[in-house]
PDB file of N, CA and C in Angstrom:
ATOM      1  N   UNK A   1     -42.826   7.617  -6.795  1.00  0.00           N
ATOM      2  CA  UNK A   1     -41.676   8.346  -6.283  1.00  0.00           C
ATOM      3  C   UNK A   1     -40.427   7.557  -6.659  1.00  0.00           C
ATOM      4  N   UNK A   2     -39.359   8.313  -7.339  1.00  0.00           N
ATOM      5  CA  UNK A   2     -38.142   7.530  -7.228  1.00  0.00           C
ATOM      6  C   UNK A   2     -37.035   7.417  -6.594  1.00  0.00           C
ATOM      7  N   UNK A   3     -36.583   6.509  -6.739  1.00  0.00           N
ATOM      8  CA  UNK A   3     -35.264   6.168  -5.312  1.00  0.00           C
ATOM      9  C   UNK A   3     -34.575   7.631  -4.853  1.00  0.00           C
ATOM     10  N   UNK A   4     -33.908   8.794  -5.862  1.00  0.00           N
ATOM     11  CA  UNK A   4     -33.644   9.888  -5.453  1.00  0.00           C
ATOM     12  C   UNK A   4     -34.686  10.552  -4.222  1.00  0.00           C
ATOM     13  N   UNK A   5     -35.572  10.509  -5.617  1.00  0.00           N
ATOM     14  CA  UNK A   5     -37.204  11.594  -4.124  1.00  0.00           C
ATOM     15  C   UNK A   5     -36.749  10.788  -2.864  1.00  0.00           C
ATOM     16  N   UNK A   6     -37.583   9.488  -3.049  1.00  0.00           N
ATOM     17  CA  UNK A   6     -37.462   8.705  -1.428  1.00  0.00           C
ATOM     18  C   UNK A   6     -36.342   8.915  -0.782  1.00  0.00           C
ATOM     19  N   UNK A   7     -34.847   8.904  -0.915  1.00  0.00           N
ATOM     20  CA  UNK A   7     -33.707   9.385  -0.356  1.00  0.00           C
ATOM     21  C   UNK A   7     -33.718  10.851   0.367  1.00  0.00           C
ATOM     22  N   UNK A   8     -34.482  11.435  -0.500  1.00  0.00           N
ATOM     23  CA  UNK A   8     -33.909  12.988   0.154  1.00  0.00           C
ATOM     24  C   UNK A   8     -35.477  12.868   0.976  1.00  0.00           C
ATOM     25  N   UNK A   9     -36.563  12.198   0.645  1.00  0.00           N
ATOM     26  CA  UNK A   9     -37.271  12.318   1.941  1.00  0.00           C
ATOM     27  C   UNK A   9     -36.867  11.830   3.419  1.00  0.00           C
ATOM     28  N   UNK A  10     -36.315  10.672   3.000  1.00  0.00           N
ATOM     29  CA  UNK A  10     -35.995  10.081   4.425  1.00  0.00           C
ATOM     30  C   UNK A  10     -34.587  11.048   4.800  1.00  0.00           C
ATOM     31  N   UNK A  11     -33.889  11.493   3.804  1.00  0.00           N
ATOM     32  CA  UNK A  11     -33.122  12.751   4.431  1.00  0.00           C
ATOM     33  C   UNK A  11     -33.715  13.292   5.707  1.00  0.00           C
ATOM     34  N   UNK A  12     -34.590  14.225   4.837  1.00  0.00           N
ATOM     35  CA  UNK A  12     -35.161  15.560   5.662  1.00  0.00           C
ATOM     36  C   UNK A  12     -35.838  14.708   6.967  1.00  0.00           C
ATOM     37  N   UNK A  13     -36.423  13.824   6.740  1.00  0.00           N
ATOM     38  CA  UNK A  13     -37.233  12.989   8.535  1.00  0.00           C
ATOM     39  C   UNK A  13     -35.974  12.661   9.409  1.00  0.00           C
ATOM     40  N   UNK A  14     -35.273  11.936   8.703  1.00  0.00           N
ATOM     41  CA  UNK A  14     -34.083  12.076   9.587  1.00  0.00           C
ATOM     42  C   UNK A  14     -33.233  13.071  10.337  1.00  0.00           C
ATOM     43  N   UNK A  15     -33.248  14.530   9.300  1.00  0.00           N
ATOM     44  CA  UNK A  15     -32.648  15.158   9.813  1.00  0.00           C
ATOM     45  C   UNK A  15     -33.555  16.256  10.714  1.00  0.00           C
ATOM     46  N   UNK A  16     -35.152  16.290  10.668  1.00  0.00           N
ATOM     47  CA  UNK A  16     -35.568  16.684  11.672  1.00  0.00           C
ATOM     48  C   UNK A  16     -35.816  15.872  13.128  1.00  0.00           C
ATOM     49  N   UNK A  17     -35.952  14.463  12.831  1.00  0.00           N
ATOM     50  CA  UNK A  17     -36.010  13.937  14.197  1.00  0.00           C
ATOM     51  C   UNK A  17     -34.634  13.809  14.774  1.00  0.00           C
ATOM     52  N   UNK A  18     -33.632  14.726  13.873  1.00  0.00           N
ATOM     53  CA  UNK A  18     -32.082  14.523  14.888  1.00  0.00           C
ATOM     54  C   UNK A  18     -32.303  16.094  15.802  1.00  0.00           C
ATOM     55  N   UNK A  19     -33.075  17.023  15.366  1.00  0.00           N
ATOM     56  CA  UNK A  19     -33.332  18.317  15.735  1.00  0.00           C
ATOM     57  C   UNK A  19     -34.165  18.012  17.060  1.00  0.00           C
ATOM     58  N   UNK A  20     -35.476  17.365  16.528  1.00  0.00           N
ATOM     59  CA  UNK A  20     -36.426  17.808  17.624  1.00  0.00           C
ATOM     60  C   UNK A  20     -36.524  16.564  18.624  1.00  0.00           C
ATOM     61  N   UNK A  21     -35.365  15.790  17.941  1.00  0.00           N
ATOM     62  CA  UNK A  21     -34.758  14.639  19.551  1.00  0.00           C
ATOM     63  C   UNK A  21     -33.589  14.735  20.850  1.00  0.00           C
ATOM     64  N   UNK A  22     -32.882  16.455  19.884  1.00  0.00           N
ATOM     65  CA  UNK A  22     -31.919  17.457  20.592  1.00  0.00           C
ATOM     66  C   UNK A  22     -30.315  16.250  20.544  1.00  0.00           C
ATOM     67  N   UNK A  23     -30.333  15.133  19.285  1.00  0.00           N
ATOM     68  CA  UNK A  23     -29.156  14.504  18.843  1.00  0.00           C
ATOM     69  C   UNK A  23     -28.116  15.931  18.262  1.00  0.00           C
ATOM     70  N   UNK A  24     -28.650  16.675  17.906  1.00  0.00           N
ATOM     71  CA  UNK A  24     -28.280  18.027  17.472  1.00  0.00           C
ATOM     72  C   UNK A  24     -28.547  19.240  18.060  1.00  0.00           C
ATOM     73  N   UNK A  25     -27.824  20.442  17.864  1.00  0.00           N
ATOM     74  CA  UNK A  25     -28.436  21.513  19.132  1.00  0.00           C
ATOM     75  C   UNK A  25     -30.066  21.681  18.659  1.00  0.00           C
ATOM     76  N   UNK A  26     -31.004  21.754  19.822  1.00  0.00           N
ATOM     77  CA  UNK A  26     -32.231  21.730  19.653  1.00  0.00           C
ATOM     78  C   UNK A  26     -32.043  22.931  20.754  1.00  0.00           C
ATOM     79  N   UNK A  27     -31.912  23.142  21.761  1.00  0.00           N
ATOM     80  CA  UNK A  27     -32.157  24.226  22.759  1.00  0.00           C
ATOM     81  C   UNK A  27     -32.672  23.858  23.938  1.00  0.00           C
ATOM     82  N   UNK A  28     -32.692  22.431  23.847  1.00  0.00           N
ATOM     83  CA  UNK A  28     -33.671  21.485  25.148  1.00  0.00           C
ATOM     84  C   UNK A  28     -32.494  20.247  25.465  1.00  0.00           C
ATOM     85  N   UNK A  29     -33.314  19.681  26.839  1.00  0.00           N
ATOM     86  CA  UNK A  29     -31.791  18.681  26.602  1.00  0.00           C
ATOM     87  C   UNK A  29     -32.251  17.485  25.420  1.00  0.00           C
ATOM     88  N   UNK A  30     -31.741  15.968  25.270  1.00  0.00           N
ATOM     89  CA  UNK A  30     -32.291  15.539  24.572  1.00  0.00           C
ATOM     90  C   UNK A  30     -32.803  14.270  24.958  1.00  0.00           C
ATOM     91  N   UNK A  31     -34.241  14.058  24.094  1.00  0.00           N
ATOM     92  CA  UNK A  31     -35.211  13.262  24.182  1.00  0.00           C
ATOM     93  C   UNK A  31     -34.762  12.293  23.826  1.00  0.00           C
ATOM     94  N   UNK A  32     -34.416  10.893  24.416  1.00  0.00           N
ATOM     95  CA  UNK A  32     -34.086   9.796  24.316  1.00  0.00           C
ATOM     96  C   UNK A  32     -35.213   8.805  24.304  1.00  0.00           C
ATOM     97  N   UNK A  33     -35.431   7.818  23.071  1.00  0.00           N
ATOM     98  CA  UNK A  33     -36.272   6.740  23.562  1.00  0.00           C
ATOM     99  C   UNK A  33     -35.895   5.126  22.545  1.00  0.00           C
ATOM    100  N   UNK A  34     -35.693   4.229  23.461  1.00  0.00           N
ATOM    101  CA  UNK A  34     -34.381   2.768  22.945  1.00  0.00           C
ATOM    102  C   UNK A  34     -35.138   3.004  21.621  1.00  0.00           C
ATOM    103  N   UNK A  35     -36.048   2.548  21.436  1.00  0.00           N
ATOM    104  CA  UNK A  35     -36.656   1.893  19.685  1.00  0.00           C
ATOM    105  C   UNK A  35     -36.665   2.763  19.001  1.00  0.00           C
ATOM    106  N   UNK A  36     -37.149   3.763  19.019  1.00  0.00           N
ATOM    107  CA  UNK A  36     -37.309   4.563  18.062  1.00  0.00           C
ATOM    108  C   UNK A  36     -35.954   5.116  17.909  1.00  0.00           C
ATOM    109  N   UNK A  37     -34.818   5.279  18.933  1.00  0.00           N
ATOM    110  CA  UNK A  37     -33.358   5.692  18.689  1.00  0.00           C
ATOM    111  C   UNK A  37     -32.671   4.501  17.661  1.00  0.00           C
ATOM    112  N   UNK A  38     -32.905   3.016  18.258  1.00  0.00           N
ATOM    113  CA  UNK A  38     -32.796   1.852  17.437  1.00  0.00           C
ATOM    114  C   UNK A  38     -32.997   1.951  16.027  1.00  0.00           C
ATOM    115  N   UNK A  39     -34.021   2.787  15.597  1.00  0.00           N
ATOM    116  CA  UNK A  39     -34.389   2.562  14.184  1.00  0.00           C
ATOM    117  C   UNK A  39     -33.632   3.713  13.342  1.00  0.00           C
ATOM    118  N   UNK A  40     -33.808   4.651  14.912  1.00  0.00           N
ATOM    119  CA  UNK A  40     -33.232   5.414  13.700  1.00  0.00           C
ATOM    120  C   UNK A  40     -31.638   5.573  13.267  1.00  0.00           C
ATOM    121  N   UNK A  41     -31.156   4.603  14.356  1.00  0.00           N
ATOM    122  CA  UNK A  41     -29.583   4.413  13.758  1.00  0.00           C
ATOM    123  C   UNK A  41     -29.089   4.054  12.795  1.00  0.00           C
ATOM    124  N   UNK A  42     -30.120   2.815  12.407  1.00  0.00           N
ATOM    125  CA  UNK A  42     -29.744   1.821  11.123  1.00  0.00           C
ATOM    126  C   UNK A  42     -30.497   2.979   9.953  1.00  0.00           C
ATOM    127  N   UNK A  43     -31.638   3.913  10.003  1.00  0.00           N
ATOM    128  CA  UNK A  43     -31.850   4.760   8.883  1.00  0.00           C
ATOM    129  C   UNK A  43     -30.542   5.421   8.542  1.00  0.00           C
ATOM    130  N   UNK A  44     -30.021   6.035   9.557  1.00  0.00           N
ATOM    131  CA  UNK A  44     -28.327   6.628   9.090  1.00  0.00           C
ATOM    132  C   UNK A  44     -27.404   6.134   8.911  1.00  0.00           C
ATOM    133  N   UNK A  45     -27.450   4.643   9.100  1.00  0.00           N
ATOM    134  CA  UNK A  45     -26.301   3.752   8.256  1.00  0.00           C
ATOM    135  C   UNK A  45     -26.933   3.423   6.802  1.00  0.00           C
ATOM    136  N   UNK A  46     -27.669   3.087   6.832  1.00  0.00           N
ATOM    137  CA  UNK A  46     -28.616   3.050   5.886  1.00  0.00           C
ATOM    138  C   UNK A  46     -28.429   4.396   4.518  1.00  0.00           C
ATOM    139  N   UNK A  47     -28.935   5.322   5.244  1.00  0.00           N
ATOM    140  CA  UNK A  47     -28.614   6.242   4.363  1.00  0.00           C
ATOM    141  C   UNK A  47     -26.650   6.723   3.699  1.00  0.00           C
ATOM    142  N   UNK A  48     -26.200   6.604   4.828  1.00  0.00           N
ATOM    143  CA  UNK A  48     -24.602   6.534   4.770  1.00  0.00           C
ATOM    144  C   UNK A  48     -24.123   5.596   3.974  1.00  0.00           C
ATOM    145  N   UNK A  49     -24.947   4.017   3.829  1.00  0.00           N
ATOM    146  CA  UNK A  49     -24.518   3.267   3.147  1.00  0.00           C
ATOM    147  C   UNK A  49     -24.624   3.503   1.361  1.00  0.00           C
ATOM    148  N   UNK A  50     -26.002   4.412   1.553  1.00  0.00           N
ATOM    149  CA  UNK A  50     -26.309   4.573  -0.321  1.00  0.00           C
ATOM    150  C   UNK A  50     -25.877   5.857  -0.596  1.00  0.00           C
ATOM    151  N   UNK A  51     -25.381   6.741   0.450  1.00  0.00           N
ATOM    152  CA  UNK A  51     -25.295   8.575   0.030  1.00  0.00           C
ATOM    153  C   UNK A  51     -22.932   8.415   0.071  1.00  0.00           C
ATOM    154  N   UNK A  52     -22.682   7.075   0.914  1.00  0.00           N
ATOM    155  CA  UNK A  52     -21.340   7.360   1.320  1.00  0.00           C
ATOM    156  C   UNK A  52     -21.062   8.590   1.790  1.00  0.00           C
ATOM    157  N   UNK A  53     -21.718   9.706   2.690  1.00  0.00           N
ATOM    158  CA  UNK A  53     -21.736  10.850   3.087  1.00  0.00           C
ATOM    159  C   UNK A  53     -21.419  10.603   4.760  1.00  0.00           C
ATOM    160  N   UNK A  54     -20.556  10.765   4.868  1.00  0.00           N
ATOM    161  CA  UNK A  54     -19.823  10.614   6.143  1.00  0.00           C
ATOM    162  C   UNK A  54     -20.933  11.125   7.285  1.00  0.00           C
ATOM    163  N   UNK A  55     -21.435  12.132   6.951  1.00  0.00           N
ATOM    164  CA  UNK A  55     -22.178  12.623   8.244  1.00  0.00           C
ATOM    165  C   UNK A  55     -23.168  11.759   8.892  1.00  0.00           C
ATOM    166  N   UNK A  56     -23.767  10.877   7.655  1.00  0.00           N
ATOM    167  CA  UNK A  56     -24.751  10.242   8.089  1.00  0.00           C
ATOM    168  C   UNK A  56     -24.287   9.394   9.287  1.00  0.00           C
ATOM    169  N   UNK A  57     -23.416   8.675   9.154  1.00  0.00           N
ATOM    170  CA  UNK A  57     -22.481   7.619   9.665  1.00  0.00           C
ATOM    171  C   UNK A  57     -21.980   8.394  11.029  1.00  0.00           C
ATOM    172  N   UNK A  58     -21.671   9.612  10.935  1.00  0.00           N
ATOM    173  CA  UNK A  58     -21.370  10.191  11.721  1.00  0.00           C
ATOM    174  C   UNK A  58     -22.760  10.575  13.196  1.00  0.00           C
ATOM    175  N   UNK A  59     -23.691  11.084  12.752  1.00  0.00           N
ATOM    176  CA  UNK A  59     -25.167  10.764  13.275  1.00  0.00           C
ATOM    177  C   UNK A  59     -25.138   9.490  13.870  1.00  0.00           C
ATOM    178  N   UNK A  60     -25.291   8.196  13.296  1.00  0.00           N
ATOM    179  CA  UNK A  60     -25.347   7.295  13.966  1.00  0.00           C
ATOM    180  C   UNK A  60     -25.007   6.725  15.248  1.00  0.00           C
ATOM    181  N   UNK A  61     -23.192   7.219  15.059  1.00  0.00           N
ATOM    182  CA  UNK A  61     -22.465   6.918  16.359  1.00  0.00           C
ATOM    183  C   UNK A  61     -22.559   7.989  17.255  1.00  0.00           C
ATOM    184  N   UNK A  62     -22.911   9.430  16.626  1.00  0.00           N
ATOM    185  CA  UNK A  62     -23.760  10.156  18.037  1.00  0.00           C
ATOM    186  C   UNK A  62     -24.730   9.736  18.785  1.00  0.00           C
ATOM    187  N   UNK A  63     -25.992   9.223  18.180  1.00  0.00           N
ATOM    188  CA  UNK A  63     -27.014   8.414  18.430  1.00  0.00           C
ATOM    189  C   UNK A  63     -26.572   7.868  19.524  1.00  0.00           C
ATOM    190  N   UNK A  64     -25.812   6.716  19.253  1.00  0.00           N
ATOM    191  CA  UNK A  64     -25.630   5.400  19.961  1.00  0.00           C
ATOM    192  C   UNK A  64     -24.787   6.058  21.236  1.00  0.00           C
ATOM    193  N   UNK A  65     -23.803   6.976  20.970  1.00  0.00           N
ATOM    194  CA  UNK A  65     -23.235   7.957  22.294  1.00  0.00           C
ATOM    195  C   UNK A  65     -24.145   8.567  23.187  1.00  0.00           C
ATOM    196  N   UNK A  66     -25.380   9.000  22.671  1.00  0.00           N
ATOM    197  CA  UNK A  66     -25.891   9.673  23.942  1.00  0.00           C
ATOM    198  C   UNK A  66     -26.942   8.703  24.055  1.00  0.00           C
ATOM    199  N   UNK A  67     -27.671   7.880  23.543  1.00  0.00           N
ATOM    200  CA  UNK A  67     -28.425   6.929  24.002  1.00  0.00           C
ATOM    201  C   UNK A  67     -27.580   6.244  25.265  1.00  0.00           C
ATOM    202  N   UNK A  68     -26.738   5.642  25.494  1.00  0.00           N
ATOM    203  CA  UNK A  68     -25.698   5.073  26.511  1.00  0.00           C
ATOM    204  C   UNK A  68     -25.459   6.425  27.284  1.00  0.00           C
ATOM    205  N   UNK A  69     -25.001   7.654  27.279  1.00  0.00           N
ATOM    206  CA  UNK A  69     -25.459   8.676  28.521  1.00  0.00           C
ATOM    207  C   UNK A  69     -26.548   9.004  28.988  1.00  0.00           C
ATOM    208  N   UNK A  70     -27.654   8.606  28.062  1.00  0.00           N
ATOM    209  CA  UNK A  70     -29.279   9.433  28.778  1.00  0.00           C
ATOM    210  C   UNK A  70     -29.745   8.345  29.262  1.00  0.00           C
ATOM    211  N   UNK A  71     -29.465   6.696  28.738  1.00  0.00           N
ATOM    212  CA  UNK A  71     -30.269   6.133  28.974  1.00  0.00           C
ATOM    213  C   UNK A  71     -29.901   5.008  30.251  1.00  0.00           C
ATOM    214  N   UNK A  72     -28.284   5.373  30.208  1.00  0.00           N
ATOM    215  CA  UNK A  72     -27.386   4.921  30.766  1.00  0.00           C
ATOM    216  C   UNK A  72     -27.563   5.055  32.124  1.00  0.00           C
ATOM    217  N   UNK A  73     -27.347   5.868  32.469  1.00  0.00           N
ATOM    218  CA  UNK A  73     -27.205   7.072  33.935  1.00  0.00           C
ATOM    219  C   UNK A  73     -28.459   7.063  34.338  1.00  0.00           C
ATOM    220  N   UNK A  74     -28.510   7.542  35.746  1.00  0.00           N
ATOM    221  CA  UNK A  74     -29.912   7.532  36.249  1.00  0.00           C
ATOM    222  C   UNK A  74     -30.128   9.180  36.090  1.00  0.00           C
ATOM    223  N   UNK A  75     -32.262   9.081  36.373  1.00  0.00           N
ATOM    224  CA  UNK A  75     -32.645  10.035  35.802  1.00  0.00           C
ATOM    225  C   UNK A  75     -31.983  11.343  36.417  1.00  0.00           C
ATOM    226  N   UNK A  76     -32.167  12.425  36.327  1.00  0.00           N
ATOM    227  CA  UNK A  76     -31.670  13.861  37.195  1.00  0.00           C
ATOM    228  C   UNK A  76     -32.926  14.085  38.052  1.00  0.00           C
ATOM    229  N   UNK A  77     -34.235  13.515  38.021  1.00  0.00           N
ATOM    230  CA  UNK A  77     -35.126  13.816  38.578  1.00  0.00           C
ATOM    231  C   UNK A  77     -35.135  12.700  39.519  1.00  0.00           C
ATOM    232  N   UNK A  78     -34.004  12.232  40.244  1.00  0.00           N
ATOM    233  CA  UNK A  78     -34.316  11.619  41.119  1.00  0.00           C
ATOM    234  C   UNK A  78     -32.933  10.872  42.563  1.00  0.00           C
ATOM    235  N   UNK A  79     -32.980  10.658  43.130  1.00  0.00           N
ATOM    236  CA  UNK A  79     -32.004  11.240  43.933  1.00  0.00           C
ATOM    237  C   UNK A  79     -30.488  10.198  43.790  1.00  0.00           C
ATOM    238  N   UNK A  80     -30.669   9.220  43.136  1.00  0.00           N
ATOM    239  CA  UNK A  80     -29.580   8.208  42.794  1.00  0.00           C
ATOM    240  C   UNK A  80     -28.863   9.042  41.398  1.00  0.00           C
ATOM    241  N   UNK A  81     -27.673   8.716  41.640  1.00  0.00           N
ATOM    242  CA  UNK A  81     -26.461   9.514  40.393  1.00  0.00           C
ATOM    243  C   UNK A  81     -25.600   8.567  39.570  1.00  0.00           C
ATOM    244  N   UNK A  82     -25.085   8.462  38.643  1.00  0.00           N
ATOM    245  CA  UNK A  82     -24.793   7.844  37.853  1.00  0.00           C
ATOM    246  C   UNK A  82     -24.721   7.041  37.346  1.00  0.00           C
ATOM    247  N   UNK A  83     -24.344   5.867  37.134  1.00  0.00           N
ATOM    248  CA  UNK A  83     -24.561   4.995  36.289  1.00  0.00           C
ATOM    249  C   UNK A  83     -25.359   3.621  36.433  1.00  0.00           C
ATOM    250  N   UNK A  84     -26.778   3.726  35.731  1.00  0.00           N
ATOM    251  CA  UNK A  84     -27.607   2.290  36.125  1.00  0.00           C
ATOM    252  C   UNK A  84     -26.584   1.500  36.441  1.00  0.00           C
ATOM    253  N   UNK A  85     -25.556   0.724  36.324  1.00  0.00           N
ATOM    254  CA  UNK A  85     -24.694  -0.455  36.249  1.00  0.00           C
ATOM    255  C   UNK A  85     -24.330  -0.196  37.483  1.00  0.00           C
ATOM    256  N   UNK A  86     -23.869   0.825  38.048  1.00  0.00           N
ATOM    257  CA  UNK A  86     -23.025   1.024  39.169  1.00  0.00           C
ATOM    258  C   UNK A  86     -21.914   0.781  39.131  1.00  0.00           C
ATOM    259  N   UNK A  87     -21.522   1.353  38.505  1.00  0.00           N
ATOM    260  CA  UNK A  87     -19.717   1.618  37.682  1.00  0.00           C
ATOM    261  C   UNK A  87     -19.458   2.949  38.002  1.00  0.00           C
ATOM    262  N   UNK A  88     -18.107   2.783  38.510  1.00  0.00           N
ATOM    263  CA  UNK A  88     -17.496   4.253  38.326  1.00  0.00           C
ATOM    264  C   UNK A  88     -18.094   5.006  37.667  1.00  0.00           C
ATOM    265  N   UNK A  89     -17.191   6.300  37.609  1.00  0.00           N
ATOM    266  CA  UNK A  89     -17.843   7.610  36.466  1.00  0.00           C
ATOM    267  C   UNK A  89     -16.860   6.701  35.347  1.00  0.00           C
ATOM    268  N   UNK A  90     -15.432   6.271  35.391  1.00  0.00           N
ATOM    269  CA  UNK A  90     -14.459   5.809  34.467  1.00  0.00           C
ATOM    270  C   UNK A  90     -14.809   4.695  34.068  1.00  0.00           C
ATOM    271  N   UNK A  91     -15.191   3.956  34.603  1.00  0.00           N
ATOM    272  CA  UNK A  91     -15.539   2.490  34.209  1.00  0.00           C
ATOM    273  C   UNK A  91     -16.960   2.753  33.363  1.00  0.00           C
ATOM    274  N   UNK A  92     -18.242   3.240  33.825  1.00  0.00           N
ATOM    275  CA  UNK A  92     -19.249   3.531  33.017  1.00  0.00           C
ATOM    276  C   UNK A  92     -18.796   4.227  31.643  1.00  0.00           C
ATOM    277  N   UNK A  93     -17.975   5.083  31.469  1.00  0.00           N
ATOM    278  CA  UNK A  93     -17.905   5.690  30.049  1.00  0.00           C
ATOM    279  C   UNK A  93     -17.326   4.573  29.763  1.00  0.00           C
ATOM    280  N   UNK A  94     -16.342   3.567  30.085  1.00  0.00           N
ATOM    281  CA  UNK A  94     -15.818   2.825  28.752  1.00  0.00           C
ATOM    282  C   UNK A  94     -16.501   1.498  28.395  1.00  0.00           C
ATOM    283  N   UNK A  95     -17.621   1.350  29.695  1.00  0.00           N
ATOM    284  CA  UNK A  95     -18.601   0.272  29.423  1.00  0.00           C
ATOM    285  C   UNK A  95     -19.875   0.571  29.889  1.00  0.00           C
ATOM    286  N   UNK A  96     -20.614   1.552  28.770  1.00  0.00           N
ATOM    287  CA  UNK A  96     -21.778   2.137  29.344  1.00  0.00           C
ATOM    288  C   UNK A  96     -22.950   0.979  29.604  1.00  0.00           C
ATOM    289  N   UNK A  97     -23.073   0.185  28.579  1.00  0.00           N
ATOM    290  CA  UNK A  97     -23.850  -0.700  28.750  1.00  0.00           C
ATOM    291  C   UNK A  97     -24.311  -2.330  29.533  1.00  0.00           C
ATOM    292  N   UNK A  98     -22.345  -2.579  30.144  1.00  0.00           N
ATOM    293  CA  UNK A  98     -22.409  -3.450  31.395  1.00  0.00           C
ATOM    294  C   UNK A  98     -23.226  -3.148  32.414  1.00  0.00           C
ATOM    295  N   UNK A  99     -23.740  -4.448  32.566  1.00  0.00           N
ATOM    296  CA  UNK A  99     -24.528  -4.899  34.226  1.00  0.00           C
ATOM    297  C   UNK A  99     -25.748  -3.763  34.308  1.00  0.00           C
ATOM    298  N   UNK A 100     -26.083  -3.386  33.425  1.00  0.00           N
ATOM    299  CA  UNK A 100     -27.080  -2.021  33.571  1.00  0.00           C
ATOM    300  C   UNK A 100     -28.430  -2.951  33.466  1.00  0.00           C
ATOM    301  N   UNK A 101     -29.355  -2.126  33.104  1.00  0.00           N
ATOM    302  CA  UNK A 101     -31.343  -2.684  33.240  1.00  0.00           C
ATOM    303  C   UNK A 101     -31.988  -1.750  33.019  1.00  0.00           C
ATOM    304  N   UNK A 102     -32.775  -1.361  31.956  1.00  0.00           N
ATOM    305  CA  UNK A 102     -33.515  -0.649  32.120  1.00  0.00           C
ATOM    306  C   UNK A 102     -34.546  -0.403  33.550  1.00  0.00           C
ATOM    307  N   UNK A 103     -34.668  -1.372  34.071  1.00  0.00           N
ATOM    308  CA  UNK A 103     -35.880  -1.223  35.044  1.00  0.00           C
ATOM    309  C   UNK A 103     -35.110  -0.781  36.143  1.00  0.00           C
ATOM    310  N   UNK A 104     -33.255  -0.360  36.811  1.00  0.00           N
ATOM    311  CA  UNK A 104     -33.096   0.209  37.437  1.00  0.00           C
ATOM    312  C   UNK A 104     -33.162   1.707  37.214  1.00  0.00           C
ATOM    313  N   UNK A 105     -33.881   2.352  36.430  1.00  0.00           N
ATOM    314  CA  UNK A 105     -33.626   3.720  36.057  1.00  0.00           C
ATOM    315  C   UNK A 105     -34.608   4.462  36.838  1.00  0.00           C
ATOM    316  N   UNK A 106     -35.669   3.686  37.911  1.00  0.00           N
ATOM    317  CA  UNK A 106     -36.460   4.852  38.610  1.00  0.00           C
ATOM    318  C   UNK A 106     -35.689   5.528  39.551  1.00  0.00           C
TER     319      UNK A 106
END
């Protein structure tokens, strides 16, 4: 396979796991999970870096935006509200990732 093929494959994986992770309208809310969101950020810099195609780049910092709201915030299925850190609603958006833990998210 050559560097083109391999490019437009990791295209298309990329651009379905932005679908069926709902980073894009999917019709569901969206499926967040750290590592596999992790990897797939640097694939869209990655790809942005060899295509210079803005969108890719653009993907990325969506990524990293709703990873910090889904993963950020506590769950909806459970009776605590906003932000693991315990920050304001104002203070959490401009520092989603202060004083937070994954392990406060039950």
């Amino acid at each position: 396979m050559n560097q083109d093929a391999s490019i437009n494959a990791v295209k298309e994986i990329m651009l379905n796991f932005a679908k069926i992770t709902g980073l894009v309208e999917s019709g569901g809310p969206p499926k967040r999970y750290l590592w596999t969101d992790a990897f797939a950020v640097c694939n869209y810099l990655e790809l942005y870096r060899l295509t210079q195609n803005e969108s890719w780049r653009e993907l990325a910092v969506r990524l990293v935006d709703q990873v910090h709201h889904v993963l950020g915030r506590h769950r909806q299925d459970t009776s605590k509200k906003g932000w693991i850190s315990g920050l304001s609603e104002k203070e959490g958006e401009r520092h989603p990732t202060r004083g937070g833990s994954g392990s406060a998210r039950g």
